[in-house]
C-alpha atoms as a PDB file:
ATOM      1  CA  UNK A   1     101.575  57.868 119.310  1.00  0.00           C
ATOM      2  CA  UNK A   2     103.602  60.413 121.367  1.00  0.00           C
ATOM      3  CA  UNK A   3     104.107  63.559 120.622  1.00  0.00           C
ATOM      4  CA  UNK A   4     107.545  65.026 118.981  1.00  0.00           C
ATOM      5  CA  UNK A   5     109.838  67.126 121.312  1.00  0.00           C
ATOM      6  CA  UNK A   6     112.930  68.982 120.956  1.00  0.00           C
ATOM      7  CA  UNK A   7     116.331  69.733 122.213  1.00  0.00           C
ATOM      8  CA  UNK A   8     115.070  73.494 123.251  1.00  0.00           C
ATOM      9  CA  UNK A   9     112.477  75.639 123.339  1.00  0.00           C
ATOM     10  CA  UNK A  10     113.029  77.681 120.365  1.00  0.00           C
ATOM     11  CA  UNK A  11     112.850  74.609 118.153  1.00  0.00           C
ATOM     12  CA  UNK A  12     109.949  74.034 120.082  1.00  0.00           C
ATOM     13  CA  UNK A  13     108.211  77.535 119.736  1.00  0.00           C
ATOM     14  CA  UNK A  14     109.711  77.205 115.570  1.00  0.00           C
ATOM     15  CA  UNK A  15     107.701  73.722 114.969  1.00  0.00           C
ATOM     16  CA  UNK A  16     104.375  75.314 116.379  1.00  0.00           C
ATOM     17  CA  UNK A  17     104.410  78.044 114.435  1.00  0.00           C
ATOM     18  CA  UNK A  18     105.158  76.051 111.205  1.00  0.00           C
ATOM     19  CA  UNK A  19     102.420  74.474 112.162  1.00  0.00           C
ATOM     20  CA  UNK A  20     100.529  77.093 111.786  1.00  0.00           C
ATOM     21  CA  UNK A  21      99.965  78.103 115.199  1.00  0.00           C
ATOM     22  CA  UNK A  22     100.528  82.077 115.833  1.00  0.00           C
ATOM     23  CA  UNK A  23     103.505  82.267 117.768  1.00  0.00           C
ATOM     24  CA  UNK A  24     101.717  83.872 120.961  1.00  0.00           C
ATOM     25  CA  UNK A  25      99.347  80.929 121.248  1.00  0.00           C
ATOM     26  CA  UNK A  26     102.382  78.191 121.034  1.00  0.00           C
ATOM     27  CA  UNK A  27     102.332  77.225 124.799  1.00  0.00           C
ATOM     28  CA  UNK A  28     105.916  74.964 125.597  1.00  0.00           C
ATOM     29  CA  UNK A  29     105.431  71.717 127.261  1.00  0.00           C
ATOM     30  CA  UNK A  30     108.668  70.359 129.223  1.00  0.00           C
ATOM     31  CA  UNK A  31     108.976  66.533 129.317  1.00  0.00           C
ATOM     32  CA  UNK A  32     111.871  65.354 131.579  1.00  0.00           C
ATOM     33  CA  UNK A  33     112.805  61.853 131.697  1.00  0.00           C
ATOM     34  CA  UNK A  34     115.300  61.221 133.974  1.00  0.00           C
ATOM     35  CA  UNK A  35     118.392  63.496 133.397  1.00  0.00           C
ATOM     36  CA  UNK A  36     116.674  64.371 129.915  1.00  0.00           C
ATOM     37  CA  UNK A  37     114.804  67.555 129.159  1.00  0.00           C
ATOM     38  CA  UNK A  38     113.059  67.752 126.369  1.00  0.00           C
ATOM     39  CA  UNK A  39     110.651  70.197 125.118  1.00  0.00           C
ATOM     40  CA  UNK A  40     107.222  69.879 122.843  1.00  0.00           C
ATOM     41  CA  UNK A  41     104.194  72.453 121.919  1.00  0.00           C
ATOM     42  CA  UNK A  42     100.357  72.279 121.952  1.00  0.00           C
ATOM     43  CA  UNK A  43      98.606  75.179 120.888  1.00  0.00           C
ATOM     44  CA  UNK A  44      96.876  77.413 123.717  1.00  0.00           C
ATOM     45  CA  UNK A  45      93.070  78.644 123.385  1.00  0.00           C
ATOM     46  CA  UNK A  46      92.655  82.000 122.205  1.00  0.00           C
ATOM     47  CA  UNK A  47      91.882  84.593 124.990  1.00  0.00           C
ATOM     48  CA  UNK A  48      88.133  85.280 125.543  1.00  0.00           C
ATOM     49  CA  UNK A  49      86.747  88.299 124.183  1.00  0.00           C
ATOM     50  CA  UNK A  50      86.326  91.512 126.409  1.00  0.00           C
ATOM     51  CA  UNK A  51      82.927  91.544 127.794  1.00  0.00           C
ATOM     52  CA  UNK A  52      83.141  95.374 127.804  1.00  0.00           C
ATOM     53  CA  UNK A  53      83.072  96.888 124.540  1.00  0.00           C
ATOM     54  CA  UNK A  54      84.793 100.089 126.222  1.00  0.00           C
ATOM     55  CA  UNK A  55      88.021  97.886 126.581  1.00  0.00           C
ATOM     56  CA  UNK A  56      88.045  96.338 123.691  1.00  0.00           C
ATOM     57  CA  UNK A  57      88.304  99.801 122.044  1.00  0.00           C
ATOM     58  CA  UNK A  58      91.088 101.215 124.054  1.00  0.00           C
ATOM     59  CA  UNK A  59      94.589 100.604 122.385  1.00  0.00           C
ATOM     60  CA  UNK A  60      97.474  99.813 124.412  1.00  0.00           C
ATOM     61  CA  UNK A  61     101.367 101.518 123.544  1.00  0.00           C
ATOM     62  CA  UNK A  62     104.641 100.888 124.462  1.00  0.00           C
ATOM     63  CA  UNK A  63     106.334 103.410 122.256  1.00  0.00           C
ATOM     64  CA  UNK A  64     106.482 107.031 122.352  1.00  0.00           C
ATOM     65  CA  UNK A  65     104.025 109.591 121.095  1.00  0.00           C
ATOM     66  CA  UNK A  66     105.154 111.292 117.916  1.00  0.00           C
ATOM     67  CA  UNK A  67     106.110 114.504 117.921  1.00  0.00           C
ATOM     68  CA  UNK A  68     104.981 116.990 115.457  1.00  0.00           C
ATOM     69  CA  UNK A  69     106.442 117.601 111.537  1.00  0.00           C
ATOM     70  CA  UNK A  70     108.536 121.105 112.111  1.00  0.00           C
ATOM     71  CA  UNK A  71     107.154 123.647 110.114  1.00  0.00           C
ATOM     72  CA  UNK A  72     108.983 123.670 106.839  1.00  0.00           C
ATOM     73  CA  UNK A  73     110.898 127.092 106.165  1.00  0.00           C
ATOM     74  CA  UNK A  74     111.515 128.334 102.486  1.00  0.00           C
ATOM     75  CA  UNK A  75     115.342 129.272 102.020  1.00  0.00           C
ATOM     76  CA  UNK A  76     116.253 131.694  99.394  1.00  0.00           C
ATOM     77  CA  UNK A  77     118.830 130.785  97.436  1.00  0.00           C
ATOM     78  CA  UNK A  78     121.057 133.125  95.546  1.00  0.00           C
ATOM     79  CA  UNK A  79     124.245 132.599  93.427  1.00  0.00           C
ATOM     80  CA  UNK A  80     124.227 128.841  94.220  1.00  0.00           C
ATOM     81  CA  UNK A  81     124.408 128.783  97.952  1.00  0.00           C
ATOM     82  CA  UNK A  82     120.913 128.694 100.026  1.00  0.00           C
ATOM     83  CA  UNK A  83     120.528 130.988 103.399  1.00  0.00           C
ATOM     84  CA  UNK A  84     120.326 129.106 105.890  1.00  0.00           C
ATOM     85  CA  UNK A  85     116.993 127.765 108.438  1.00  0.00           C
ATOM     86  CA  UNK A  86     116.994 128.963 111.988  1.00  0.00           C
ATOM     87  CA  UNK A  87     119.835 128.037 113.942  1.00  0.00           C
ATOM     88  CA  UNK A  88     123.388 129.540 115.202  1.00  0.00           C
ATOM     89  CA  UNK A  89     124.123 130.070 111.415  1.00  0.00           C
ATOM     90  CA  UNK A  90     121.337 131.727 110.607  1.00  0.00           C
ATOM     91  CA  UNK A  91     122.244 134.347 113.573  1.00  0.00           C
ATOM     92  CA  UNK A  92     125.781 134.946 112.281  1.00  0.00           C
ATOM     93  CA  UNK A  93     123.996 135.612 109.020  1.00  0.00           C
ATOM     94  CA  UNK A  94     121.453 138.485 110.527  1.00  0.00           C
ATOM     95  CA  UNK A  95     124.138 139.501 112.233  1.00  0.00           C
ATOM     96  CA  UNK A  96     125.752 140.148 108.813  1.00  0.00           C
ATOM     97  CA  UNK A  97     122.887 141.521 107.149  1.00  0.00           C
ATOM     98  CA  UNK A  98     122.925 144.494 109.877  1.00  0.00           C
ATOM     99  CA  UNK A  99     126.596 145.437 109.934  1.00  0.00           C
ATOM    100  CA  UNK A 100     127.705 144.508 106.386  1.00  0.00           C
ATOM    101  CA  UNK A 101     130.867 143.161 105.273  1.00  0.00           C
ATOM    102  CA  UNK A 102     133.463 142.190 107.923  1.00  0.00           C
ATOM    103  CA  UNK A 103     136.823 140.614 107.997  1.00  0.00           C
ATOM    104  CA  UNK A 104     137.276 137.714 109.832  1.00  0.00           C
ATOM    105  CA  UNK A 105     139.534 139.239 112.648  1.00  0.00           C
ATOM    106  CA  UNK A 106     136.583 141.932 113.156  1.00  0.00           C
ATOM    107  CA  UNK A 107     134.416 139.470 113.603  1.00  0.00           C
ATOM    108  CA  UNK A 108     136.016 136.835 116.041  1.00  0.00           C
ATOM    109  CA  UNK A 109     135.816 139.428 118.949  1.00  0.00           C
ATOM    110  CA  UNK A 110     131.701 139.112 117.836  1.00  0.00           C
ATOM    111  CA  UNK A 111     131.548 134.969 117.917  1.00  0.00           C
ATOM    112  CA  UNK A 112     133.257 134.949 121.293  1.00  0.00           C
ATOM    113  CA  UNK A 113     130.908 137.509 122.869  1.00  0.00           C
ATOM    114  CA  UNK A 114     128.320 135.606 121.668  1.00  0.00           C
ATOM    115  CA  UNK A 115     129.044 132.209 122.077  1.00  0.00           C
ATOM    116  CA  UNK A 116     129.569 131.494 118.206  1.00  0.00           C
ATOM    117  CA  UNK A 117     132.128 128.783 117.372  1.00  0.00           C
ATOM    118  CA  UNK A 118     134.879 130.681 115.509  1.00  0.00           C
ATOM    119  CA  UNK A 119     135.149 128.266 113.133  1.00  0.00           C
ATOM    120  CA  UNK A 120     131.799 128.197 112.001  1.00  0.00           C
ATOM    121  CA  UNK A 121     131.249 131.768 112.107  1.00  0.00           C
ATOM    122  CA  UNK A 122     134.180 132.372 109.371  1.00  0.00           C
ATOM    123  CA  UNK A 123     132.608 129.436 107.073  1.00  0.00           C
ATOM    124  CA  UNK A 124     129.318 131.318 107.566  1.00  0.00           C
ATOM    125  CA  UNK A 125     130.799 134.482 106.501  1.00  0.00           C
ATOM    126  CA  UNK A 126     132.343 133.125 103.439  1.00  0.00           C
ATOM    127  CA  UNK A 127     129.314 132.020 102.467  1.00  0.00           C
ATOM    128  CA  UNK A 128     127.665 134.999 103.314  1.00  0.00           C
ATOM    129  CA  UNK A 129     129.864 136.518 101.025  1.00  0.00           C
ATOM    130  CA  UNK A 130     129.234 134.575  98.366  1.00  0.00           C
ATOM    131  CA  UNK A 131     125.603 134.857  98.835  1.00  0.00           C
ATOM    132  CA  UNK A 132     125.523 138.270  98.144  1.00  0.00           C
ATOM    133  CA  UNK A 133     127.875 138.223  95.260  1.00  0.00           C
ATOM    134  CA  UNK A 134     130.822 139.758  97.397  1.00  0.00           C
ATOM    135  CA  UNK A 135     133.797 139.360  95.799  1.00  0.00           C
ATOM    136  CA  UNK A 136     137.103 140.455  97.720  1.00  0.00           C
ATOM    137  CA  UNK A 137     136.640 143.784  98.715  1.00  0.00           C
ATOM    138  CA  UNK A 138     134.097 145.213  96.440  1.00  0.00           C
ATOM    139  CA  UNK A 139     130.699 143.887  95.160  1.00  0.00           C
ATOM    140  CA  UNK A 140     130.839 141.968  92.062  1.00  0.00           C
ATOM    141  CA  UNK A 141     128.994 143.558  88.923  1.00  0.00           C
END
């Protein structure tokens, strides 16, 4: 009886393993026959054991190591909106904190001296405002 072969080697490597042959042990025969290739499997021998019990304990990676869980920060949060972690926000917001309410046009000179996006730092202060119950002009009661 001959073997069965197949058009390519994936259909090959496929009937080996449905065989129930693990897929690293399906070795690929090629049987050519005149202009005809065809391709079969036979199962290989598993690899030896390590004679060194040192090697055999040493694992192998391809992937990168992990890097560590960031510390996780508490944020207060106050009149529905949370202060924010460390970061460019949370500097607009210490900057805040020290010299109190601001208008927006006081405060773009500030973001451009300091590298803030503009943008951002006017969100920031709106929500800084609402954080601390600013309303307008004059603190809410």
């Amino acid at each position: 009886m001959e073997a069965k072969t197949y058009t390519n080697r994936n259909n090959a490597r496929r009937a080996g393993v449905a065989a129930g042959v693990p897929a690293e042990l399906v070795e690929i025969t090629v049987h050519k026959n005149g202009d005809e290739v065809r391709f079969g499997w036979k199962a290989m021998e598993a690899a030896a054991p390590a004679a060194d019990a040192a090697t055999a304990d040493t694992v192998v990676t391809t992937s990168k190591p992990k890097k560590a869980a960031a510390p996780k920060v508490e944020r207060i949060e106050q009149n529905g909106v949370k202060r924010p972690g460390p970061g460019k926000c949370l500097e607009v917001w210490e900057y805040l904190d020290q010299h109190g309410n601001m208008k927006p046009k006081e405060l773009q000179p500030v973001a451009e001296a300091k590298g803030w996006n503009i943008n951002n730092v006017q969100i920031e202060l709106y929500q800084w405002h609402k954080f601390n119950g600013i309303n307008g002009r004059t603190k809410a009661q």
